[in-house]
C-alpha atoms as a PDB file:
ATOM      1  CA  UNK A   1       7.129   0.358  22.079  1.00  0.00           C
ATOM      2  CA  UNK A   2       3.654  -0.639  22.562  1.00  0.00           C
ATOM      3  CA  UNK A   3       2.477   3.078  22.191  1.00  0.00           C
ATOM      4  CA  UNK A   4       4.548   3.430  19.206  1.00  0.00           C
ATOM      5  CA  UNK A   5       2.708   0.936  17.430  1.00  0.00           C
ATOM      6  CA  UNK A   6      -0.547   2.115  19.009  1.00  0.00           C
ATOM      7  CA  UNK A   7       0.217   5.339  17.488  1.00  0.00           C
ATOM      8  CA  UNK A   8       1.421   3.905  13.664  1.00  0.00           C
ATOM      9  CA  UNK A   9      -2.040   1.821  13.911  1.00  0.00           C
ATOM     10  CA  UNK A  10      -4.479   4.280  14.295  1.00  0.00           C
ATOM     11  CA  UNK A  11      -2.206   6.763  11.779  1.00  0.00           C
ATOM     12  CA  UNK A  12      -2.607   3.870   9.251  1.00  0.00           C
ATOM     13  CA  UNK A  13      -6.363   3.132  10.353  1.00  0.00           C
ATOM     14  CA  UNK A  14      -7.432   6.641   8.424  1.00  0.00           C
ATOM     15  CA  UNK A  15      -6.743   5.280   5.046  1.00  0.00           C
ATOM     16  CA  UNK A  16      -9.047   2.560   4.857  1.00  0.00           C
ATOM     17  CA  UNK A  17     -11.861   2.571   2.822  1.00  0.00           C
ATOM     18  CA  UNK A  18      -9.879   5.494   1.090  1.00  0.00           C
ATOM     19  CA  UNK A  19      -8.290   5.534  -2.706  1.00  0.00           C
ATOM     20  CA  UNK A  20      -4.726   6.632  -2.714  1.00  0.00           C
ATOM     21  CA  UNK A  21      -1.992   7.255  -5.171  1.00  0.00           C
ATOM     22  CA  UNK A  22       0.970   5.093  -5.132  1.00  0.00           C
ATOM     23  CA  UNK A  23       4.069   4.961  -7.080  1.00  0.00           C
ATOM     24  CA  UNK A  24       4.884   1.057  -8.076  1.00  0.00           C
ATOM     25  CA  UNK A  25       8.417  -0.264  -7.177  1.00  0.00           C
ATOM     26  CA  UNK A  26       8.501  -4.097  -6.649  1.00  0.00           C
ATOM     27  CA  UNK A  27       7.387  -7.597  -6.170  1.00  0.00           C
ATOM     28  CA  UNK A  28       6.287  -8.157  -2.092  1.00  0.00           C
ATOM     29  CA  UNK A  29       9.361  -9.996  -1.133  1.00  0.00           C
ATOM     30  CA  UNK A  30       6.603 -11.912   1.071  1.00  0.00           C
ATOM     31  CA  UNK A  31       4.204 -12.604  -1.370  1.00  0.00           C
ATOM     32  CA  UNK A  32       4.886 -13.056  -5.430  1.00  0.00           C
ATOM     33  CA  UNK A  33       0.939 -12.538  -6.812  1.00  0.00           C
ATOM     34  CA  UNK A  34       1.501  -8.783  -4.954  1.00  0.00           C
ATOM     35  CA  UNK A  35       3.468  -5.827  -5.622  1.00  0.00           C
ATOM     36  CA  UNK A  36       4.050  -3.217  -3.423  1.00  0.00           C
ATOM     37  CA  UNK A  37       4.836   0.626  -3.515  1.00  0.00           C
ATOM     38  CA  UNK A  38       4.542   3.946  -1.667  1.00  0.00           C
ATOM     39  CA  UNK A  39       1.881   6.768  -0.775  1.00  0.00           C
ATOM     40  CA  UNK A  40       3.167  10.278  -1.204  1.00  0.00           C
ATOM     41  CA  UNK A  41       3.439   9.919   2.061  1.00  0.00           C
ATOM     42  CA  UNK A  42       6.126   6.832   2.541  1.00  0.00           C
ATOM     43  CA  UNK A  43       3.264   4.659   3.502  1.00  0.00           C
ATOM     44  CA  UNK A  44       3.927   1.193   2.478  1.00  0.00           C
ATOM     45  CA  UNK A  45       1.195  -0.307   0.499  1.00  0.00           C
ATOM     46  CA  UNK A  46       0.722  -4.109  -0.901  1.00  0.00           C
ATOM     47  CA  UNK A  47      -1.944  -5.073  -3.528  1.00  0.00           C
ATOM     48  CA  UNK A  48      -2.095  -7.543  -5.826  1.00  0.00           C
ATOM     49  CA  UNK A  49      -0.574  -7.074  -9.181  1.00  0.00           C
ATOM     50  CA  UNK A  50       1.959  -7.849 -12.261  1.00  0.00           C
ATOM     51  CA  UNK A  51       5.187  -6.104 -11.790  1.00  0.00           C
ATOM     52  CA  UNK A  52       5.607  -6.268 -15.323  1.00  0.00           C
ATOM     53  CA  UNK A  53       3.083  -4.038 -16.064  1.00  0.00           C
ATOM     54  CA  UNK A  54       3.087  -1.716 -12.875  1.00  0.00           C
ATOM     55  CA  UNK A  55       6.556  -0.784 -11.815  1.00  0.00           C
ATOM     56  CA  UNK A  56       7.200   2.626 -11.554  1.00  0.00           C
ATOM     57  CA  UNK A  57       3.807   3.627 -12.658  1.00  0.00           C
ATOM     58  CA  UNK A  58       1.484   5.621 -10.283  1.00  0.00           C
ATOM     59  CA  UNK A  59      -1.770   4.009  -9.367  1.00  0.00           C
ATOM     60  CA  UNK A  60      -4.824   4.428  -7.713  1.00  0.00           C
ATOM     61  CA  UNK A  61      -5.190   1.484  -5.030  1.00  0.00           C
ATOM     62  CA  UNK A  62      -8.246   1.767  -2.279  1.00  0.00           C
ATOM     63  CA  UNK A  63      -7.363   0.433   0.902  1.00  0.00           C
ATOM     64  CA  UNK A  64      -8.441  -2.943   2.775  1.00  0.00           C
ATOM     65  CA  UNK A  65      -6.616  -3.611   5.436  1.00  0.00           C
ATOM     66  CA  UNK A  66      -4.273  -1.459   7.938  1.00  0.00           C
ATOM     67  CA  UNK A  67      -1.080  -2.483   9.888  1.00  0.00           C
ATOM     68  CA  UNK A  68       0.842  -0.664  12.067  1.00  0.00           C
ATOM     69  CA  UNK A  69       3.929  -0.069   9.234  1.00  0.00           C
ATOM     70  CA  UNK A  70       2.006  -0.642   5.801  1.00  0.00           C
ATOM     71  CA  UNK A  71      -1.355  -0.431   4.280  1.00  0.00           C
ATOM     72  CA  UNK A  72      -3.174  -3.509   2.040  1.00  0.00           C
ATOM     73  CA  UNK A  73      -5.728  -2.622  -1.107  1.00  0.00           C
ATOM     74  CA  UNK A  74      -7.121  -3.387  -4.552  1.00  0.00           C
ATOM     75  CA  UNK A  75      -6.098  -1.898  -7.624  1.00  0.00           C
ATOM     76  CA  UNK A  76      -8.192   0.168  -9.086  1.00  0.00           C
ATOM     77  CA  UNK A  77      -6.655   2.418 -11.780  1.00  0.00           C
ATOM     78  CA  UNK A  78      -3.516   3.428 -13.133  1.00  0.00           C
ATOM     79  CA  UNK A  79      -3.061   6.932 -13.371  1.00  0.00           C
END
């Protein structure tokens, strides 16, 4: 298990610092000021937002933060 998430780490670690495209589909569950949504690649990604005015929208987000199952960023466009 620990290799596993060794592995999803340094996977997730090559986004940051990078703006990527991600389709809009909810509130974070964990956190209401965020939404969340998906890379083409089934990355998870969180970044603050109004689900209101996001969902199902692609946007540009650039990334902050990396975790072993889902990546954090700032908006930065929608697309």
């Amino acid at each position: 298990q620990r290799l596993s998430i060794q592995h999803a780490t340094e996977r997730s670690e090559r986004y940051l610092g990078e703006v990527v495209e991600v389709l809009v589909e909810q509130t974070n569950p964990k956190n209401s000021d965020q939404v969340m949504g998906r890379t083409r690649q089934g990355r998870l990604v969180f970044f603050p937002g109004e689900i209101e005015n996001l969902i199902g929208k692609l946007v540009d987000v650039k990334i902050t933060d990396a975790r072993p199952w889902s990546l954090s960023g700032d908006f930065v466009k929608a697309i």
